[in-house]
PDB file of N, CA and C in Angstrom:
ATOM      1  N   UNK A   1     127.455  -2.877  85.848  1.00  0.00           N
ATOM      2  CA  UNK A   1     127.201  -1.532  85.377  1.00  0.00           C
ATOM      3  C   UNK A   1     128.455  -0.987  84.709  1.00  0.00           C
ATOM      4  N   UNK A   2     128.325   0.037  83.894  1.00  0.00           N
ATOM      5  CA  UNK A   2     129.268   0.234  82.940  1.00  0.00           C
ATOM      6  C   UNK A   2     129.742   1.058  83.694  1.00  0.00           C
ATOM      7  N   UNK A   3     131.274   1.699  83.266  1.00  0.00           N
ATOM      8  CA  UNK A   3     131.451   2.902  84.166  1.00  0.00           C
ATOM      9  C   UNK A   3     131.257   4.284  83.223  1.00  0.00           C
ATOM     10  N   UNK A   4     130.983   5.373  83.459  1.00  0.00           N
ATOM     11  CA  UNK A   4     130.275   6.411  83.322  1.00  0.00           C
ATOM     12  C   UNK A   4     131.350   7.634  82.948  1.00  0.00           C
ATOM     13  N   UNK A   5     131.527   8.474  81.863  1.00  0.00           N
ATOM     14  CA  UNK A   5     132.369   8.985  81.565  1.00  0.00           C
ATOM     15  C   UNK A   5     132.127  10.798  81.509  1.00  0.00           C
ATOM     16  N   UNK A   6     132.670  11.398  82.531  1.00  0.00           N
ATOM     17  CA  UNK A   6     132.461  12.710  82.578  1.00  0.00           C
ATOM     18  C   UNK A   6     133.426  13.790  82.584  1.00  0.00           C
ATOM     19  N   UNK A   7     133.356  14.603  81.901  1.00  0.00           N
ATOM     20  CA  UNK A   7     134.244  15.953  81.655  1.00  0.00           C
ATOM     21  C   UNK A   7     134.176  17.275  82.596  1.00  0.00           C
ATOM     22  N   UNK A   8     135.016  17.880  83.349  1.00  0.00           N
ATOM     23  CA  UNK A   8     134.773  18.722  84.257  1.00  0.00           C
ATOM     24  C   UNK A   8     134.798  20.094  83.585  1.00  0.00           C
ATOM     25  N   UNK A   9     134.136  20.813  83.441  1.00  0.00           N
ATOM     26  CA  UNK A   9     133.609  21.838  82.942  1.00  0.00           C
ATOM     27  C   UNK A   9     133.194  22.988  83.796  1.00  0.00           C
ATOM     28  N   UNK A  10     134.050  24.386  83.988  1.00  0.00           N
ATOM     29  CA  UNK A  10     133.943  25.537  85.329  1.00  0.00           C
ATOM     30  C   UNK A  10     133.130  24.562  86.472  1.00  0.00           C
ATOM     31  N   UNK A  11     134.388  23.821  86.968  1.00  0.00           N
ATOM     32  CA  UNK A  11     134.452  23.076  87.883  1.00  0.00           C
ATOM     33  C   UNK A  11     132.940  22.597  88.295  1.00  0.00           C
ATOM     34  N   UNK A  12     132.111  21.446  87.056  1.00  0.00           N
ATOM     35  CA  UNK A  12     131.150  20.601  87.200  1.00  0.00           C
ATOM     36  C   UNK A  12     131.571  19.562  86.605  1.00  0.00           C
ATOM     37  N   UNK A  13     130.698  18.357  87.062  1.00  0.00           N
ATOM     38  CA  UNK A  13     131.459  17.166  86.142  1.00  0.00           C
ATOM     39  C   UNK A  13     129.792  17.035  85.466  1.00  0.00           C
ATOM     40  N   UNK A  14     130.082  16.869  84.232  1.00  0.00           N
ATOM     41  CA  UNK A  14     129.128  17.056  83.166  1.00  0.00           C
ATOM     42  C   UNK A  14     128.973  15.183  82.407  1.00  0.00           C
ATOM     43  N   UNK A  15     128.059  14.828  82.495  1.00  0.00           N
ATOM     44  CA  UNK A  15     127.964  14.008  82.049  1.00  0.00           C
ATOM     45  C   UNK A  15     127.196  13.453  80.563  1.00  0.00           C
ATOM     46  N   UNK A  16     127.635  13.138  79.771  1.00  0.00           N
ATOM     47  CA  UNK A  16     127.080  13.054  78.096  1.00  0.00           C
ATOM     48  C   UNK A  16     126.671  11.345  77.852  1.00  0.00           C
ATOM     49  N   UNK A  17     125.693  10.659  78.070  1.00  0.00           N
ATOM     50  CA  UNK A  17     125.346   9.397  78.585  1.00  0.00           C
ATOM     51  C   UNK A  17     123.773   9.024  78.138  1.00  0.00           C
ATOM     52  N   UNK A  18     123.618   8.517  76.881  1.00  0.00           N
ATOM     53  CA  UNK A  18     122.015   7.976  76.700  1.00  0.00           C
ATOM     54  C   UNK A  18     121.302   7.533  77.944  1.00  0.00           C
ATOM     55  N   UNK A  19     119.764   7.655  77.999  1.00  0.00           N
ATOM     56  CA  UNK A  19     119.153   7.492  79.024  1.00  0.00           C
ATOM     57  C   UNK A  19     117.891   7.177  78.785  1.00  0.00           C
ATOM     58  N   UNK A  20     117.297   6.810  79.018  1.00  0.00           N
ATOM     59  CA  UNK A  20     115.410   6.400  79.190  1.00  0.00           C
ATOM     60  C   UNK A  20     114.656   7.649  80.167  1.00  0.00           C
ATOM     61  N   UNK A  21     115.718   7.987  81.081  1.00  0.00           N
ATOM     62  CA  UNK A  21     114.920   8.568  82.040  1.00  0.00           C
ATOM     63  C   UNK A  21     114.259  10.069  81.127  1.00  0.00           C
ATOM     64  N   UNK A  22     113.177  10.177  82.310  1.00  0.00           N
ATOM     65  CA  UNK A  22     112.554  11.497  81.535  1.00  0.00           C
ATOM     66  C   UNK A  22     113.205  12.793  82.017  1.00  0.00           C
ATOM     67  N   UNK A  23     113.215  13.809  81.224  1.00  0.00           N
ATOM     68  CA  UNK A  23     114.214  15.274  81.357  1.00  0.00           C
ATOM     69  C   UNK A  23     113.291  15.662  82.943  1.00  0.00           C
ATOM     70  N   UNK A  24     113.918  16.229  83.767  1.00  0.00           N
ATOM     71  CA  UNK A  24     113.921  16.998  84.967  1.00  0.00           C
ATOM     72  C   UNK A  24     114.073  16.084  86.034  1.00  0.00           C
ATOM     73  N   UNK A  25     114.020  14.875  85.997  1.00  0.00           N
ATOM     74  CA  UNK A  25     114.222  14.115  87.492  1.00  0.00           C
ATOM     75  C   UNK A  25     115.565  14.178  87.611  1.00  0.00           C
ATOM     76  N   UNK A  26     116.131  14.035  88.945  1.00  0.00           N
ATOM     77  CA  UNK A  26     117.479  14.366  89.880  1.00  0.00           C
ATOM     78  C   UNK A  26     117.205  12.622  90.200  1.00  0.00           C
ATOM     79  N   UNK A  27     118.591  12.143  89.826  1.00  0.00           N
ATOM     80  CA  UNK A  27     118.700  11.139  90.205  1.00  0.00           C
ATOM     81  C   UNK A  27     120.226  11.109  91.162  1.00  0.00           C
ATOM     82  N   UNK A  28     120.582  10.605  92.153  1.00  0.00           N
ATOM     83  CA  UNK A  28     122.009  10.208  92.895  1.00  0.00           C
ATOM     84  C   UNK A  28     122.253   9.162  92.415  1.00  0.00           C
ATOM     85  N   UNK A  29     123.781   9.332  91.961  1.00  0.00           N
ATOM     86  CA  UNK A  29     124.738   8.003  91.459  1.00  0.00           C
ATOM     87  C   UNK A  29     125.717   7.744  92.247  1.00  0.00           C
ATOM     88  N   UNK A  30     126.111   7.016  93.192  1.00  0.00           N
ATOM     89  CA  UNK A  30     126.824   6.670  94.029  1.00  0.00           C
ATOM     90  C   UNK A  30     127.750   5.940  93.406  1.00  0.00           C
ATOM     91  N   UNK A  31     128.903   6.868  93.740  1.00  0.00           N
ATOM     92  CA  UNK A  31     130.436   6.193  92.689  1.00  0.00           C
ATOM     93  C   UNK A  31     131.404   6.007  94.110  1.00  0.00           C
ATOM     94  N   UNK A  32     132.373   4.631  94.052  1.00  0.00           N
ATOM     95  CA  UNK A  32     133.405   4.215  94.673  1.00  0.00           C
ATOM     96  C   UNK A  32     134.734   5.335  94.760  1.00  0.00           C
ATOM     97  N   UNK A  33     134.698   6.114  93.910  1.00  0.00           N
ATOM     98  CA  UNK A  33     135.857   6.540  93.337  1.00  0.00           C
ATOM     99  C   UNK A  33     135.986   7.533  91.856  1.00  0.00           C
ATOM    100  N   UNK A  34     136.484   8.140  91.653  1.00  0.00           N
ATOM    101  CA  UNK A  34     136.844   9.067  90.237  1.00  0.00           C
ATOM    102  C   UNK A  34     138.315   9.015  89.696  1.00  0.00           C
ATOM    103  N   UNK A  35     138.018   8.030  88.821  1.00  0.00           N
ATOM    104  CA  UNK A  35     139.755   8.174  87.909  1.00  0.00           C
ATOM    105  C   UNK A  35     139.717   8.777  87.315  1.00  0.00           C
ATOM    106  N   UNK A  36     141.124   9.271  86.733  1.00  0.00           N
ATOM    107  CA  UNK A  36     141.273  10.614  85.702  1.00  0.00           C
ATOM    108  C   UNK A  36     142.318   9.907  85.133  1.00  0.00           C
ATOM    109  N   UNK A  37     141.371  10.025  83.888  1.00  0.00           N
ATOM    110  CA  UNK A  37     141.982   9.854  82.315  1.00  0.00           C
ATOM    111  C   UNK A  37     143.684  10.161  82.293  1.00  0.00           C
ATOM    112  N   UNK A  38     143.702  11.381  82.721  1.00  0.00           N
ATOM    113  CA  UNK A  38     144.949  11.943  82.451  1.00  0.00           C
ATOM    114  C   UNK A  38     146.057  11.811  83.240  1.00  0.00           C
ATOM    115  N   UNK A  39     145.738  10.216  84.068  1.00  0.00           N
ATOM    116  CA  UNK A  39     146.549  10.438  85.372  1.00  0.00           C
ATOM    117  C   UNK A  39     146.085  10.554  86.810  1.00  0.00           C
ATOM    118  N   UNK A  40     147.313  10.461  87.802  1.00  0.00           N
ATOM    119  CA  UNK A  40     146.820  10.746  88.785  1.00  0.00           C
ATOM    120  C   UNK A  40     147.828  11.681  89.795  1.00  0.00           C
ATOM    121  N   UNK A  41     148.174  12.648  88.644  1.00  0.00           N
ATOM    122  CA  UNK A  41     148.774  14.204  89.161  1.00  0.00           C
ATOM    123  C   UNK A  41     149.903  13.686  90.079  1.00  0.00           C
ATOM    124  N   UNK A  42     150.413  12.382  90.149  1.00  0.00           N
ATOM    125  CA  UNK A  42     152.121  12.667  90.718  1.00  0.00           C
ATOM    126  C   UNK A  42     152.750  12.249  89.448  1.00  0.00           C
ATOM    127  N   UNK A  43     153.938  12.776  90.303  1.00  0.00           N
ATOM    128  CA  UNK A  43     155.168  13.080  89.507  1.00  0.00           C
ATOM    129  C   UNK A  43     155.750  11.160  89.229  1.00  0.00           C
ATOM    130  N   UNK A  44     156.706  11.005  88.962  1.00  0.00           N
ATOM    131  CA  UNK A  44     157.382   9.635  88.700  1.00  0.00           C
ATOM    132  C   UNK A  44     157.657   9.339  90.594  1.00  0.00           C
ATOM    133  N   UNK A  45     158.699  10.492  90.949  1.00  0.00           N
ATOM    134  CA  UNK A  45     159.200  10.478  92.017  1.00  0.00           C
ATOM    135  C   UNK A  45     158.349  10.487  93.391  1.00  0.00           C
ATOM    136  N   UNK A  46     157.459  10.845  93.459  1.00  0.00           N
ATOM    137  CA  UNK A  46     156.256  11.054  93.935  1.00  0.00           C
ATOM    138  C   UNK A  46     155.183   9.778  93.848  1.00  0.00           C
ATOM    139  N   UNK A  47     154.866   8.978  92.665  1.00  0.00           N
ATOM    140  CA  UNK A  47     154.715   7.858  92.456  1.00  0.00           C
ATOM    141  C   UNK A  47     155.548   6.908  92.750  1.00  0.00           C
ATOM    142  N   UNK A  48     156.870   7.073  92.668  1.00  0.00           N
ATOM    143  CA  UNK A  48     157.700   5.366  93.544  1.00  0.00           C
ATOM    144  C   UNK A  48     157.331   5.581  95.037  1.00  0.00           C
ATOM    145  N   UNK A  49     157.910   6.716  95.228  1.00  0.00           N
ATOM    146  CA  UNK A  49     157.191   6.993  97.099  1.00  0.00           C
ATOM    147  C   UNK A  49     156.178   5.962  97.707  1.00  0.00           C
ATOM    148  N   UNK A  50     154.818   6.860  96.703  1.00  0.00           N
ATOM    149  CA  UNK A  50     153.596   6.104  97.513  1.00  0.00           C
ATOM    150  C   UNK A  50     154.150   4.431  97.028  1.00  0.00           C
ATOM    151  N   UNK A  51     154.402   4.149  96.149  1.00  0.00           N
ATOM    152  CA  UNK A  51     154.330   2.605  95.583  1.00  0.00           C
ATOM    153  C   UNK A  51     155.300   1.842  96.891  1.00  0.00           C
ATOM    154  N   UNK A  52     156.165   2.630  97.326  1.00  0.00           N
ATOM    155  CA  UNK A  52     157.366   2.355  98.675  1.00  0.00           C
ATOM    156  C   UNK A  52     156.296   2.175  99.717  1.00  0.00           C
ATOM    157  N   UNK A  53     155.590   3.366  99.924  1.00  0.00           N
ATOM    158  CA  UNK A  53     155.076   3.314 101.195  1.00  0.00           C
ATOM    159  C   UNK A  53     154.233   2.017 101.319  1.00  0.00           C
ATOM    160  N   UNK A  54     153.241   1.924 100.197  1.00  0.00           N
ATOM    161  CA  UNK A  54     152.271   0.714 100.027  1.00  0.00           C
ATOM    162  C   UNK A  54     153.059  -0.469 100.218  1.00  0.00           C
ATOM    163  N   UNK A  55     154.147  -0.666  99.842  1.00  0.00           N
ATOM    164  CA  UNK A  55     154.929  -1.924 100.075  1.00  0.00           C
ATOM    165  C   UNK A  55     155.208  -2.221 101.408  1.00  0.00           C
ATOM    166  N   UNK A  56     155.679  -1.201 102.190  1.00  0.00           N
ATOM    167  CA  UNK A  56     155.457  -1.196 103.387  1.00  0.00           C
ATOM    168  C   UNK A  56     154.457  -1.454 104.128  1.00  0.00           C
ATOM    169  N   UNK A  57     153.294  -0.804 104.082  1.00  0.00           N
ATOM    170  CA  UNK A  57     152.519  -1.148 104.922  1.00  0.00           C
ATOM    171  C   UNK A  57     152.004  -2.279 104.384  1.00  0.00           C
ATOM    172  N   UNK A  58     152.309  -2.721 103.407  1.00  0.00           N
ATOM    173  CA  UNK A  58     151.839  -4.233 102.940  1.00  0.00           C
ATOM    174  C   UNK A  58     152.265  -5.130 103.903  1.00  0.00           C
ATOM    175  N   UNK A  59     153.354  -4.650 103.942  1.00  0.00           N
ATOM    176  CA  UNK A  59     154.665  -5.984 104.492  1.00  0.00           C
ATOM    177  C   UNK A  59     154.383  -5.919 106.432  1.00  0.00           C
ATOM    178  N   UNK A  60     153.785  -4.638 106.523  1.00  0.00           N
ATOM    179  CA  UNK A  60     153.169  -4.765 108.015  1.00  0.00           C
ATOM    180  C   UNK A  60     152.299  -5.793 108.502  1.00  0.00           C
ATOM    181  N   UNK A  61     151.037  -5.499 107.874  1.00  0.00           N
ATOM    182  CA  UNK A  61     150.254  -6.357 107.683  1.00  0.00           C
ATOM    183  C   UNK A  61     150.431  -7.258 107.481  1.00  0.00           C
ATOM    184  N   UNK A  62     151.053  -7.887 106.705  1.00  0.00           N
ATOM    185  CA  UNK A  62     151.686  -9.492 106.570  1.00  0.00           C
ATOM    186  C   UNK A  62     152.262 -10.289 107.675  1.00  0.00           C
ATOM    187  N   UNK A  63     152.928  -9.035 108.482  1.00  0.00           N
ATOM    188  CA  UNK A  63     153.664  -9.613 109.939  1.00  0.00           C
ATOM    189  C   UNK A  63     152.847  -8.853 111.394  1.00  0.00           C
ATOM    190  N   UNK A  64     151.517  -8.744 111.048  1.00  0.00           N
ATOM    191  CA  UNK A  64     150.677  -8.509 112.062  1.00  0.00           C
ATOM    192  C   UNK A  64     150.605  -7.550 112.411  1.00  0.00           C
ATOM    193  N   UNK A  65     151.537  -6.773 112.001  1.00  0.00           N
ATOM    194  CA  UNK A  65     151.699  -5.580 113.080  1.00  0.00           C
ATOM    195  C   UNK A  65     150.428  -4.424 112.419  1.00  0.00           C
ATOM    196  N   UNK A  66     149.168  -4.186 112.654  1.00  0.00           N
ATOM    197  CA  UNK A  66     147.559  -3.970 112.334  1.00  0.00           C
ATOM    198  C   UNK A  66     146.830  -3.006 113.895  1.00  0.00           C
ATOM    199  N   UNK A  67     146.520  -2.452 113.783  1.00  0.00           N
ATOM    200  CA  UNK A  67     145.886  -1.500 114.707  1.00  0.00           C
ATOM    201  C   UNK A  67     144.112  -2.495 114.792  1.00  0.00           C
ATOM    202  N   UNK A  68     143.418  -2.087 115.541  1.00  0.00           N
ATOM    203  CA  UNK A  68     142.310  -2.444 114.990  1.00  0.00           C
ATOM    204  C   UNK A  68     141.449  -0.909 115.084  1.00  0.00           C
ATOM    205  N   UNK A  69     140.812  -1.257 113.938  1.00  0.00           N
ATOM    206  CA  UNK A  69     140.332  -0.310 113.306  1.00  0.00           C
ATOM    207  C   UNK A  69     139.094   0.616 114.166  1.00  0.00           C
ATOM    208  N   UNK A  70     138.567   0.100 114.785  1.00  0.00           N
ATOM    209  CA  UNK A  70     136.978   0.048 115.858  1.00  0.00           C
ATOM    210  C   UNK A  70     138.107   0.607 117.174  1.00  0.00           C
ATOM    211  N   UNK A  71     139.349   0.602 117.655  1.00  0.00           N
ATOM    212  CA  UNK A  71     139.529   1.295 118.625  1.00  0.00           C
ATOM    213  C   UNK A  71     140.065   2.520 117.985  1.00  0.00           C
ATOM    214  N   UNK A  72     141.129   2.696 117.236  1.00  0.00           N
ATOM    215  CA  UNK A  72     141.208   3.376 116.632  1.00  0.00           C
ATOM    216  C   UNK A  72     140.468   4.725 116.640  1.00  0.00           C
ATOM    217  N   UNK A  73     139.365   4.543 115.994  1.00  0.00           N
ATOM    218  CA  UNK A  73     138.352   5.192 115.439  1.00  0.00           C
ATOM    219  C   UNK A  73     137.800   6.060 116.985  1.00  0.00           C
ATOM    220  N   UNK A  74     137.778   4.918 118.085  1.00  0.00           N
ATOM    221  CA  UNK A  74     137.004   4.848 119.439  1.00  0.00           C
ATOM    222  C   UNK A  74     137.796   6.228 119.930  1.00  0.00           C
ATOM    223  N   UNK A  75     139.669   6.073 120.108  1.00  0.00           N
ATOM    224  CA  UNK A  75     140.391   6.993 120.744  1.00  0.00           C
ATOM    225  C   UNK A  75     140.276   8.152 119.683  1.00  0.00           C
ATOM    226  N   UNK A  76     140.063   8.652 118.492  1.00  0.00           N
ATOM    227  CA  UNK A  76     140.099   9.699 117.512  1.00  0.00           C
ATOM    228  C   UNK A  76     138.828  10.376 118.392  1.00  0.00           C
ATOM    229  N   UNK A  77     137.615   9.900 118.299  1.00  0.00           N
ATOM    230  CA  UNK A  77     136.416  10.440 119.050  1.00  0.00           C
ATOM    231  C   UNK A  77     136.679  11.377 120.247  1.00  0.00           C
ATOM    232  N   UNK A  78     137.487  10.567 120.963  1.00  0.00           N
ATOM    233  CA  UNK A  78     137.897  11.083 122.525  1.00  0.00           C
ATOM    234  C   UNK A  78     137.966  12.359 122.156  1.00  0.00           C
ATOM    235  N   UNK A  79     138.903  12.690 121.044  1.00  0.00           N
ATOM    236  CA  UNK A  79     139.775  13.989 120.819  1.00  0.00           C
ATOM    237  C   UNK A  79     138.687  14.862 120.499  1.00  0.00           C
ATOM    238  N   UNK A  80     138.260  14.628 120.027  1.00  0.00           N
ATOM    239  CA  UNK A  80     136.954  15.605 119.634  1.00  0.00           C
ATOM    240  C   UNK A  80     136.475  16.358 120.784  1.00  0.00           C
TER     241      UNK A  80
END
């Protein structure tokens, strides 16, 4: 599937996209994610950061050191 290109407009994302479908049906498009054209609003300095941090927790993972995810999740609940 192609990816789908939309402009935010008094905060809607508006989409301009040929179609078959007929005018008034509501369809849901289930997207992974939303990139922006223009970036992704950090700074340079702000961008090495996260790129630091990711290296890090890369390099965790590499040497095991991993939570598991299913307890995790289990003790967050508790708190609730």
């Amino acid at each position: 599937m192609q990816p789908l290109k939309a402009q935010v407009r008094n905060r809607r994302l508006l989409l301009d996209a040929p179609t078959d479908l007929p005018d008034g049906d509501v369809y849901l498009q289930l997207v992974d994610g939303i990139v922006s054209i223009d970036g992704d609003g950090l700074d340079d300095e702000q961008r090495a950061q996260l790129h630091r941090e990711l290296e890090a927790s890369i390099a965790e993972a590499d040497a095991g050191q991993t939570e598991d995810f299913a307890k995790v999740l289990a003790e967050l609940r508790q708190r609730l």
